[in-house]
Every structure is written in structure tokens, then in C-alpha cells.
PDB file of N, CA and C in Angstrom:
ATOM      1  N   UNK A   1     -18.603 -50.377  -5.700  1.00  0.00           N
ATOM      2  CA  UNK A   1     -19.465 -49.211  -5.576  1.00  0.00           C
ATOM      3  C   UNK A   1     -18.770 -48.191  -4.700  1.00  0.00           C
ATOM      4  N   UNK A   2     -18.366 -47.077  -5.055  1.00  0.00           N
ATOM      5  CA  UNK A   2     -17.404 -46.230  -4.914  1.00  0.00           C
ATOM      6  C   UNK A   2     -18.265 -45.228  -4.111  1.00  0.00           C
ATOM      7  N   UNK A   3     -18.339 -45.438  -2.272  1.00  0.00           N
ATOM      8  CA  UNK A   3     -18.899 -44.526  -1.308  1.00  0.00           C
ATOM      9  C   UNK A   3     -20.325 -44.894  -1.077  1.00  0.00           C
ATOM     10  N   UNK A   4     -21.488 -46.060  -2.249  1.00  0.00           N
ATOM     11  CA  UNK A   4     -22.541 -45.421  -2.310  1.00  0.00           C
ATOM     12  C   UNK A   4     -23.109 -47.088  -1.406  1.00  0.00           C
ATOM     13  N   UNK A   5     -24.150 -46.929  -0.941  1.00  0.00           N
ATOM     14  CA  UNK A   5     -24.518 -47.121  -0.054  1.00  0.00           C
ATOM     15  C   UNK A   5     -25.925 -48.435  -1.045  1.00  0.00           C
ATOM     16  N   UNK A   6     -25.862 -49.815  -0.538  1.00  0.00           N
ATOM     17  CA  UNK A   6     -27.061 -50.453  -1.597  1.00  0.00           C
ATOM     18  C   UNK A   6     -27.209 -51.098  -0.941  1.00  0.00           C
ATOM     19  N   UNK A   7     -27.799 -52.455  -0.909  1.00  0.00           N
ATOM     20  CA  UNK A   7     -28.337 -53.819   0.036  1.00  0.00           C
ATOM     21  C   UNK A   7     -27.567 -54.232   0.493  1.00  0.00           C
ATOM     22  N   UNK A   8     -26.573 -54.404  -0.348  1.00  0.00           N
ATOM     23  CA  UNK A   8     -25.497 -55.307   0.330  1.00  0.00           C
ATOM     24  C   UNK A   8     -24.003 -54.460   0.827  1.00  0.00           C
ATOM     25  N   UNK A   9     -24.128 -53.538   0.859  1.00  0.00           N
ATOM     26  CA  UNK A   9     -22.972 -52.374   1.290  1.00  0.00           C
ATOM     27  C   UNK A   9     -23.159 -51.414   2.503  1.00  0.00           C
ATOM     28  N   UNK A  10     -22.281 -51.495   3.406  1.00  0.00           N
ATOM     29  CA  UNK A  10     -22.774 -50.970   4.467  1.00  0.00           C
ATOM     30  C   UNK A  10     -22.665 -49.267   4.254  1.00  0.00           C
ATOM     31  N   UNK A  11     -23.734 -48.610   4.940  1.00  0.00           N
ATOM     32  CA  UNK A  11     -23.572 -47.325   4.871  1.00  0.00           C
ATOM     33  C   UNK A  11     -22.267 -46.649   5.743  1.00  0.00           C
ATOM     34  N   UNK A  12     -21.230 -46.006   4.901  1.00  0.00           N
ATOM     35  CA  UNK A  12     -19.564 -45.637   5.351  1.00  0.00           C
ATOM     36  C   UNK A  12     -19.553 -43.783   5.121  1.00  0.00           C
ATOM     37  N   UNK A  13     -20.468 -43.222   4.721  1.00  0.00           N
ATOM     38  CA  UNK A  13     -19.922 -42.068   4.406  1.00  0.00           C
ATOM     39  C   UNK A  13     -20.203 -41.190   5.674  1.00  0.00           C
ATOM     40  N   UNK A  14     -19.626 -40.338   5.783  1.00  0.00           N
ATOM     41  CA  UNK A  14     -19.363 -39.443   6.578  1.00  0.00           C
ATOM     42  C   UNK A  14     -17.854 -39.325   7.220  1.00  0.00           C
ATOM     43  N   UNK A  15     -18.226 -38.869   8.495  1.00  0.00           N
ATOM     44  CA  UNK A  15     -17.104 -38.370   9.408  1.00  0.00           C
ATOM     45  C   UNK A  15     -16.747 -39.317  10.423  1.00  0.00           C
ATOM     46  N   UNK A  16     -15.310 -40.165  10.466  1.00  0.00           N
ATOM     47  CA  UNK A  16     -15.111 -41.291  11.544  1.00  0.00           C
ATOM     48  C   UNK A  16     -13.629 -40.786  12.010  1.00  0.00           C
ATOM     49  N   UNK A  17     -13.644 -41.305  13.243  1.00  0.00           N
ATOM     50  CA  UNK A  17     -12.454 -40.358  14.267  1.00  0.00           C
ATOM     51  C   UNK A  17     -12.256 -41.351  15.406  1.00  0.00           C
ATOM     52  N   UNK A  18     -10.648 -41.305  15.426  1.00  0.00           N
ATOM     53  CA  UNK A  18      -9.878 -41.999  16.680  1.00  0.00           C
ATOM     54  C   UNK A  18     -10.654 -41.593  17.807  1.00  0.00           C
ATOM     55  N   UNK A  19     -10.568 -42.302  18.996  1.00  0.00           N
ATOM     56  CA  UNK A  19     -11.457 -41.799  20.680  1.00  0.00           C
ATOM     57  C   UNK A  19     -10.427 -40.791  21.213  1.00  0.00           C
ATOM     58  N   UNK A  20      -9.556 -40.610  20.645  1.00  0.00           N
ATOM     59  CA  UNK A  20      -8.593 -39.541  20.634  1.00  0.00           C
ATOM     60  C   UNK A  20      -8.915 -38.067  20.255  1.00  0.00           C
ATOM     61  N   UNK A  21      -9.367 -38.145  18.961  1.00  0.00           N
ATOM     62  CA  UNK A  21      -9.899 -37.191  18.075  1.00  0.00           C
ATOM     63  C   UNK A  21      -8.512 -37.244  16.992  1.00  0.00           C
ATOM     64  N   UNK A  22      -7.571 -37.636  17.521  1.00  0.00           N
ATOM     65  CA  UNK A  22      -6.327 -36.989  16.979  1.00  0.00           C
ATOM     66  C   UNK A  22      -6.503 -37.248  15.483  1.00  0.00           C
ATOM     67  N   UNK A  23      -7.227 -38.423  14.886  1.00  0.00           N
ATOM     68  CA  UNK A  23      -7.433 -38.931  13.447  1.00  0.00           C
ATOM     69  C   UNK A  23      -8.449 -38.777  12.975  1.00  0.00           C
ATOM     70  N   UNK A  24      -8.982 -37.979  11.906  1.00  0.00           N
ATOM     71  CA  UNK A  24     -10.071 -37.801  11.632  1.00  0.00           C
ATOM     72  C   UNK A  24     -10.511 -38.178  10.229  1.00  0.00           C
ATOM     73  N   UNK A  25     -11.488 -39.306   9.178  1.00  0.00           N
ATOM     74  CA  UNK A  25     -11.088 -39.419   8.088  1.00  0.00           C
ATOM     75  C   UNK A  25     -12.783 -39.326   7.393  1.00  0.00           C
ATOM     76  N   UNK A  26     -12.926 -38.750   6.743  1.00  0.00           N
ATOM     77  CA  UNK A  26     -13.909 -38.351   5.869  1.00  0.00           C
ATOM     78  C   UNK A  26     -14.020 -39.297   4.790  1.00  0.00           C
ATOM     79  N   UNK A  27     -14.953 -39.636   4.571  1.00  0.00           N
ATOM     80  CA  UNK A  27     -15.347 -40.732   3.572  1.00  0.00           C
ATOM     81  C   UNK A  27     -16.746 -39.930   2.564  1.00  0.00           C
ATOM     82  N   UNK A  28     -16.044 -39.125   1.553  1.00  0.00           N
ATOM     83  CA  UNK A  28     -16.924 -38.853   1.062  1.00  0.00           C
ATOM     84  C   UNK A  28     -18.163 -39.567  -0.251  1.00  0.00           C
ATOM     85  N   UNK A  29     -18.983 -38.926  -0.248  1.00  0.00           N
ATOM     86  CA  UNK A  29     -19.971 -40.118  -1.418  1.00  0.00           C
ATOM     87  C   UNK A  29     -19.625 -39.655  -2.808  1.00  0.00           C
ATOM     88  N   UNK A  30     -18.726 -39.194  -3.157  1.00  0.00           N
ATOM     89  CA  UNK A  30     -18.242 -39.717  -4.323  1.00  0.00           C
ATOM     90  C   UNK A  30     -17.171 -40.557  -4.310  1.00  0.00           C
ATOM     91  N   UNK A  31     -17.264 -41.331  -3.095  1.00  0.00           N
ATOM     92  CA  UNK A  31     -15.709 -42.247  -3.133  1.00  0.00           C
ATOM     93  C   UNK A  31     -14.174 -41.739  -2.929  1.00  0.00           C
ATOM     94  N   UNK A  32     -14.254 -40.599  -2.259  1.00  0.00           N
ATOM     95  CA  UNK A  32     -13.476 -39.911  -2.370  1.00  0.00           C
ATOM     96  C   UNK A  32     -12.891 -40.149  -0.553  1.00  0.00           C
ATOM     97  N   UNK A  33     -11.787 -39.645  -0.049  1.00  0.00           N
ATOM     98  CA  UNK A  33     -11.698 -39.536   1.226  1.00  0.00           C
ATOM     99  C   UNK A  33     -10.886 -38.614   1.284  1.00  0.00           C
ATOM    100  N   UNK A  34     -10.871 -37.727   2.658  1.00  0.00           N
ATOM    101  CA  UNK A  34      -9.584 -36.715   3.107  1.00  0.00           C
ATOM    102  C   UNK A  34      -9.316 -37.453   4.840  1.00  0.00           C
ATOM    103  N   UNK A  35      -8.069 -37.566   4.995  1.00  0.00           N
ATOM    104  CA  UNK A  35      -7.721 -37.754   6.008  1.00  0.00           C
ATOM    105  C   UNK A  35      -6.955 -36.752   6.651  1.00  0.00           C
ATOM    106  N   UNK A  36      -7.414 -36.254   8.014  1.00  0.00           N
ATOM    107  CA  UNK A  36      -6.533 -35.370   9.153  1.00  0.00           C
ATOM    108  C   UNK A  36      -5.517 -35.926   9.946  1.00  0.00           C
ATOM    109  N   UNK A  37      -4.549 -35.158  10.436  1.00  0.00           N
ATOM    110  CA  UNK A  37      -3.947 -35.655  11.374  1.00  0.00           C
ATOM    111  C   UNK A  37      -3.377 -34.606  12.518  1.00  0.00           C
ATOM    112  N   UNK A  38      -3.949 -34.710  13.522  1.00  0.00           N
ATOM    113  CA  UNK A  38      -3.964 -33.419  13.834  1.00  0.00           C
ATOM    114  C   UNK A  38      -3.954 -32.054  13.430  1.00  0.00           C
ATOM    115  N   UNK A  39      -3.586 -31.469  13.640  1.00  0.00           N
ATOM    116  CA  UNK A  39      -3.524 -30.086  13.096  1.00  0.00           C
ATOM    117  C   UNK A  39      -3.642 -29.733  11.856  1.00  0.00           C
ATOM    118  N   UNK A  40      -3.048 -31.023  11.310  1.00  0.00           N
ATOM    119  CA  UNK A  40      -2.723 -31.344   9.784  1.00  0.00           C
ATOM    120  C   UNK A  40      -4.151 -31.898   8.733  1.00  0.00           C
ATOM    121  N   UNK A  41      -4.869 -30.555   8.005  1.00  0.00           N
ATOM    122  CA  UNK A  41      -5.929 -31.239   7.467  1.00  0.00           C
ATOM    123  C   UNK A  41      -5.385 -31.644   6.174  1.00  0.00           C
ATOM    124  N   UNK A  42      -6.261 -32.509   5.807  1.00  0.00           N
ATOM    125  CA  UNK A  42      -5.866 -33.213   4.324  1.00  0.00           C
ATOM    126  C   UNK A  42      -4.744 -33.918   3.929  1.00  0.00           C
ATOM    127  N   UNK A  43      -3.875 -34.744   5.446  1.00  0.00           N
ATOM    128  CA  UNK A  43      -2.774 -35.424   5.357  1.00  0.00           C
ATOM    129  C   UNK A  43      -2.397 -36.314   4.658  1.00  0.00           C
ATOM    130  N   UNK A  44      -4.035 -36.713   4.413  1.00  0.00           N
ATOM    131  CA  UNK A  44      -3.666 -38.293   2.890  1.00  0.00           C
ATOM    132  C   UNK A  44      -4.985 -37.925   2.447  1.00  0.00           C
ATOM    133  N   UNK A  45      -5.281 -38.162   0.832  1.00  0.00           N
ATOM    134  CA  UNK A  45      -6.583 -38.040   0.468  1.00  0.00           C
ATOM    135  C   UNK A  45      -6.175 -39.561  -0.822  1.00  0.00           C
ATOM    136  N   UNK A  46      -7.535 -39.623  -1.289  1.00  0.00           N
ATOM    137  CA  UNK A  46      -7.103 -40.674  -2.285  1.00  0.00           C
ATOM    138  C   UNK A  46      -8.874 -41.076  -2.233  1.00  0.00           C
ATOM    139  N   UNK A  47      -9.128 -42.239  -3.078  1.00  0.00           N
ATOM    140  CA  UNK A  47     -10.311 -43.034  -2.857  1.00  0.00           C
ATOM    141  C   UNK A  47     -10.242 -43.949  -2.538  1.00  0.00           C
ATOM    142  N   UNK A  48     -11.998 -44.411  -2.245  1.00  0.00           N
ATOM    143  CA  UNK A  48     -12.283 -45.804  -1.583  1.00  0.00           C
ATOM    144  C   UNK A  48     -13.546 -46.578  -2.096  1.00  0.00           C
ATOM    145  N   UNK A  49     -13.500 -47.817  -2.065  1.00  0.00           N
ATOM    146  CA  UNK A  49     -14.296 -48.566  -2.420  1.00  0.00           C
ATOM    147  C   UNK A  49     -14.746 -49.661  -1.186  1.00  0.00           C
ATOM    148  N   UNK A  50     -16.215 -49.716  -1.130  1.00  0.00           N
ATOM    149  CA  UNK A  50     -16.665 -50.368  -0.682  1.00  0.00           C
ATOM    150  C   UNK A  50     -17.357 -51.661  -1.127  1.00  0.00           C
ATOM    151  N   UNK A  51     -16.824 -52.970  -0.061  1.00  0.00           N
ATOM    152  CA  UNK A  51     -17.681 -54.153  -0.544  1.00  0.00           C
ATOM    153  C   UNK A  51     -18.066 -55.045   0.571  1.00  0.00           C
ATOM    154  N   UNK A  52     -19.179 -54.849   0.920  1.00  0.00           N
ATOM    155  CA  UNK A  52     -20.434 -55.350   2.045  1.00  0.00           C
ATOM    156  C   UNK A  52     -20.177 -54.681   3.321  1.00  0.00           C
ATOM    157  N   UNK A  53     -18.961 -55.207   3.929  1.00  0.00           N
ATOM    158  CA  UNK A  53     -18.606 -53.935   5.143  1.00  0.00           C
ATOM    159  C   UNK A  53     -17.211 -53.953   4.850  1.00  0.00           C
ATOM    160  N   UNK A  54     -16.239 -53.889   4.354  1.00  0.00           N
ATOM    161  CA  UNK A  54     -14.854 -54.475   3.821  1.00  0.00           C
ATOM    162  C   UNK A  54     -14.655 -52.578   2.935  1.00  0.00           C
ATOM    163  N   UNK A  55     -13.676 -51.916   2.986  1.00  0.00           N
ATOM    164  CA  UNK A  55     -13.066 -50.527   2.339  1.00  0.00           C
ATOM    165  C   UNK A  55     -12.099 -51.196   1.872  1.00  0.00           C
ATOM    166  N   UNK A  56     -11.571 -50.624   0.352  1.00  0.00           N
ATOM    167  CA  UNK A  56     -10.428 -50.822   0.127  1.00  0.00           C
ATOM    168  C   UNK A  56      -9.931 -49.349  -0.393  1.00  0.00           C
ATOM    169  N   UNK A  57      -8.867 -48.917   0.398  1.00  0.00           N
ATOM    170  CA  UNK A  57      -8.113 -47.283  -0.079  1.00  0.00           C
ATOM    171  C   UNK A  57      -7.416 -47.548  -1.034  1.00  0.00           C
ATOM    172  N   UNK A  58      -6.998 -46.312  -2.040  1.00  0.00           N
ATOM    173  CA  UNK A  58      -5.939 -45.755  -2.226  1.00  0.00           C
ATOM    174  C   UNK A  58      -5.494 -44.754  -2.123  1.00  0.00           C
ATOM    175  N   UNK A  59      -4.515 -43.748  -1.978  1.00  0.00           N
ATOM    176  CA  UNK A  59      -4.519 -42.752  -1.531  1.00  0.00           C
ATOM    177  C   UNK A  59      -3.729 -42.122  -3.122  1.00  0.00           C
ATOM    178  N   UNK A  60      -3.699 -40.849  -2.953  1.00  0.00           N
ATOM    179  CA  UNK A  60      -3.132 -40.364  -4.141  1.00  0.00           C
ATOM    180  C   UNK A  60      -2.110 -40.740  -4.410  1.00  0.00           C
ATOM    181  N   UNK A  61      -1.450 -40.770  -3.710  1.00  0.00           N
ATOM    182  CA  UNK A  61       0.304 -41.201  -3.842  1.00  0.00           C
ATOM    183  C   UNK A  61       0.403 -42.973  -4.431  1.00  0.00           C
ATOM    184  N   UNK A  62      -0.926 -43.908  -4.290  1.00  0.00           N
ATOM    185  CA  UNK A  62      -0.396 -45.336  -4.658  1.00  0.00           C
ATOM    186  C   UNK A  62      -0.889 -46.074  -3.625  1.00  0.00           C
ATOM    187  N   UNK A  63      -0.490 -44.977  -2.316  1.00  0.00           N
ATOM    188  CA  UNK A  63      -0.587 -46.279  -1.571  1.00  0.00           C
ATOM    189  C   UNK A  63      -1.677 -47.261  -1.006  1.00  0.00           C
ATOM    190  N   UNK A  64      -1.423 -47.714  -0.512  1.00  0.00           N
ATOM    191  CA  UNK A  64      -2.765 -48.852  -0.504  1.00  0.00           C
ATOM    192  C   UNK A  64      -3.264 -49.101   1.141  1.00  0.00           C
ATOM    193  N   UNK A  65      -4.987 -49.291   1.390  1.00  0.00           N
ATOM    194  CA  UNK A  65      -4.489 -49.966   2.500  1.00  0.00           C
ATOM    195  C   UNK A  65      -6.297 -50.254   2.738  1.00  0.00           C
ATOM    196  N   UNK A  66      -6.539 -51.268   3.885  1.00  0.00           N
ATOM    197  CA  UNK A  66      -8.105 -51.710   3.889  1.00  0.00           C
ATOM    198  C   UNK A  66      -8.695 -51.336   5.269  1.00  0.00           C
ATOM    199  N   UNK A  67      -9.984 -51.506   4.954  1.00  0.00           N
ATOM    200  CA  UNK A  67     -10.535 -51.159   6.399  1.00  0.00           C
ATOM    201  C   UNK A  67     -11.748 -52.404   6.620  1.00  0.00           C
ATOM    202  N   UNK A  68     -12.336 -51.988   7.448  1.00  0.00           N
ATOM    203  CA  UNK A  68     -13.401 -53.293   7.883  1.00  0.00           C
ATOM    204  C   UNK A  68     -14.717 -52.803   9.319  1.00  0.00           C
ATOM    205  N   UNK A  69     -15.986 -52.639   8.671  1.00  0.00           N
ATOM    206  CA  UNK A  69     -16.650 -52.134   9.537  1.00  0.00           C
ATOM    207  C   UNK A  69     -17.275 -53.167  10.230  1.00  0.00           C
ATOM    208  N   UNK A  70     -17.043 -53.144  11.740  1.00  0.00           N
ATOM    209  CA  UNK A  70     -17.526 -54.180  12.960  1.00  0.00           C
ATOM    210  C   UNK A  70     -18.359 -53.511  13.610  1.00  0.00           C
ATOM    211  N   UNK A  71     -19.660 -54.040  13.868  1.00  0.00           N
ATOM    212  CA  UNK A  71     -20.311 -53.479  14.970  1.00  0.00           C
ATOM    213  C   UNK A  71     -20.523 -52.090  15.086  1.00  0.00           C
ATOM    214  N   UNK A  72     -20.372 -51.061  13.833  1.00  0.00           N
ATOM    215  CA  UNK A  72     -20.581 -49.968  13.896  1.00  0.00           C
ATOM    216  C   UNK A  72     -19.665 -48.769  13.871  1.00  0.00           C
ATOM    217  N   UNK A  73     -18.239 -49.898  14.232  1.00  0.00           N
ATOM    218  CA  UNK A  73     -16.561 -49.229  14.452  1.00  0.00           C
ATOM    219  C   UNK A  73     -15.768 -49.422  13.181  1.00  0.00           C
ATOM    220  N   UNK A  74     -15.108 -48.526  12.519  1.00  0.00           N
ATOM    221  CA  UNK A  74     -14.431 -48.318  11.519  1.00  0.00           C
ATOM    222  C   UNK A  74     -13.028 -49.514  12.277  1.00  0.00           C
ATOM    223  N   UNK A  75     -12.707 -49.973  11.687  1.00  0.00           N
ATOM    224  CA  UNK A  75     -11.089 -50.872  11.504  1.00  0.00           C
ATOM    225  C   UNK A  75      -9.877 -50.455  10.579  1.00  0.00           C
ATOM    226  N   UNK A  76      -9.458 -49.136  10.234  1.00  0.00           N
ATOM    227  CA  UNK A  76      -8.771 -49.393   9.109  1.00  0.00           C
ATOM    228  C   UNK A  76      -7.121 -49.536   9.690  1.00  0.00           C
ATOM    229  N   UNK A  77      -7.012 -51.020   8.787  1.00  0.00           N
ATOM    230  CA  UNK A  77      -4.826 -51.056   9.171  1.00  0.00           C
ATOM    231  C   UNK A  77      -4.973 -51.251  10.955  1.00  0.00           C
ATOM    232  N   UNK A  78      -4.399 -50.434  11.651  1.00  0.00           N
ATOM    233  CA  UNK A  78      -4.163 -50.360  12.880  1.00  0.00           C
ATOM    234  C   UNK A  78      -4.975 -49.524  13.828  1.00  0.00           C
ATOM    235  N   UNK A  79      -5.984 -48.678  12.719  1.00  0.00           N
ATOM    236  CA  UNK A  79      -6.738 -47.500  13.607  1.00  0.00           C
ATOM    237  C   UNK A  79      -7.827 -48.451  13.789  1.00  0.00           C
ATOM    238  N   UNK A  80      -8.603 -47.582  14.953  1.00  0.00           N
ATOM    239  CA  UNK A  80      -9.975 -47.693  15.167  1.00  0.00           C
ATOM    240  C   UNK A  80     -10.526 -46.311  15.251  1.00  0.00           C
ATOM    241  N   UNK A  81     -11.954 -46.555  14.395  1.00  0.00           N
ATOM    242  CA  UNK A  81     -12.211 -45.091  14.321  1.00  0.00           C
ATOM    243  C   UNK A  81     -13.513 -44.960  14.718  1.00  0.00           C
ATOM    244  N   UNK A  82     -14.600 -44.161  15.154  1.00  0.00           N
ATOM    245  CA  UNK A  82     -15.944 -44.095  15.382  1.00  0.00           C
ATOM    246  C   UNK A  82     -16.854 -42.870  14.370  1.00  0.00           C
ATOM    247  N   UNK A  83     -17.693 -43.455  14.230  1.00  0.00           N
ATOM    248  CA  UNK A  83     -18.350 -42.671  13.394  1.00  0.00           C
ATOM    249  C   UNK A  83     -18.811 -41.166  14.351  1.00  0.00           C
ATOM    250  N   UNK A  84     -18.327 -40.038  13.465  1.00  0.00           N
ATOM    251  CA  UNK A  84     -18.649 -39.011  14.502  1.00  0.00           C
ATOM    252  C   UNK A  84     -19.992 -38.647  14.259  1.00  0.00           C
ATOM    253  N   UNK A  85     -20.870 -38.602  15.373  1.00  0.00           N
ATOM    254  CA  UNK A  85     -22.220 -37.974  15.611  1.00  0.00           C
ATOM    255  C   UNK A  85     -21.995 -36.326  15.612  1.00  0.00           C
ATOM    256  N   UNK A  86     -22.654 -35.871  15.126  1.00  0.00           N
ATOM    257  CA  UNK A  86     -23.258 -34.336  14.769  1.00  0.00           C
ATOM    258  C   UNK A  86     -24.095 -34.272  16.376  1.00  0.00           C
ATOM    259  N   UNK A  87     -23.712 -33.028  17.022  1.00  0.00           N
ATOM    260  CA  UNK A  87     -24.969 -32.581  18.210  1.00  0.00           C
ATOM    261  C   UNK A  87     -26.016 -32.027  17.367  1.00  0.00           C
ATOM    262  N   UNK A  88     -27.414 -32.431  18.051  1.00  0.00           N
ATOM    263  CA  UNK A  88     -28.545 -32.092  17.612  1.00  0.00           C
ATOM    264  C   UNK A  88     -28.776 -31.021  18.135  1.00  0.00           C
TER     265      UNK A  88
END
């Protein structure tokens, strides 16, 4: 299920970011993602699939890579990312 959100799939879409800020990766609900890197918007884009809390990427280019949501914290590869809150 490509972004969308059901019983058994954890809700992933939005905006998640290094405690840095420096990484910023958008998980959009059509399964889609754009990744920042600093300065640099749209440094990797590609899609993603979700299964229970488990992402699996690809990016346009092929490449491949997974993520894993713990406790509320994005895992992907080597990053850790946090879901960014919107100010009310």
C-alpha cells in the first residue's frame, strides 16, 4: 500500500527531518517521496511502500533502500528522522 495509511500500516506521510534539520524527507500520499539535503531541495525523489511500520524506497535512479518506524522515529539506512510538527 503505496503511502496510504489502513489497520495494519502505520501512518508515514508527511514531513520527517534529521534533529539537525540538515535532512528533510517528505513522504507523500501518493507514495511518492522528495528528499532535501540542505540547501539542496529534491536531492533524491523516487517511491515508497509501506508494510506495518517497515518503508521500502526506491528512488528514481534504482536505487534502493528501507526504513523502519520505532516509537514514533523514522529509521531509514543510517538516518534518524522525526516527524516534523507544524506550529499551531
Amino acid at each position: 500500500m503505496a503511502g496510504t495509511v489502513g489497520s495494519d500500516h502505520v501512518d508515514v506521510v508527511g514531513t520527517w527531518v534529521t534533529a539537525d534539520g540538515h535532512i528533510r524527507q517528505e513522504l507523500l500520499p501518493d507514495g511518492r517521496y522528495e528528499e532535501a539535503r540542505g540547501e539542496r531541495r529534491r536531492a533524491y525523489t523516487g517511491r515508497y511502500t509501506v508494510t506495518g511500520s517497515h518503508l521500502d524506497y526506491v528512488d528514481d535512479t534504482g536505487f534502493t533502500a528501507t526504513g523502519d518506524i520505532r516509537d514514533g522515529v523514522l529509521h531509514h539506512e543510517h538516518l534518524v528522522l522525526y516527524r516534523e510538527r507544524k506550529p499551531a
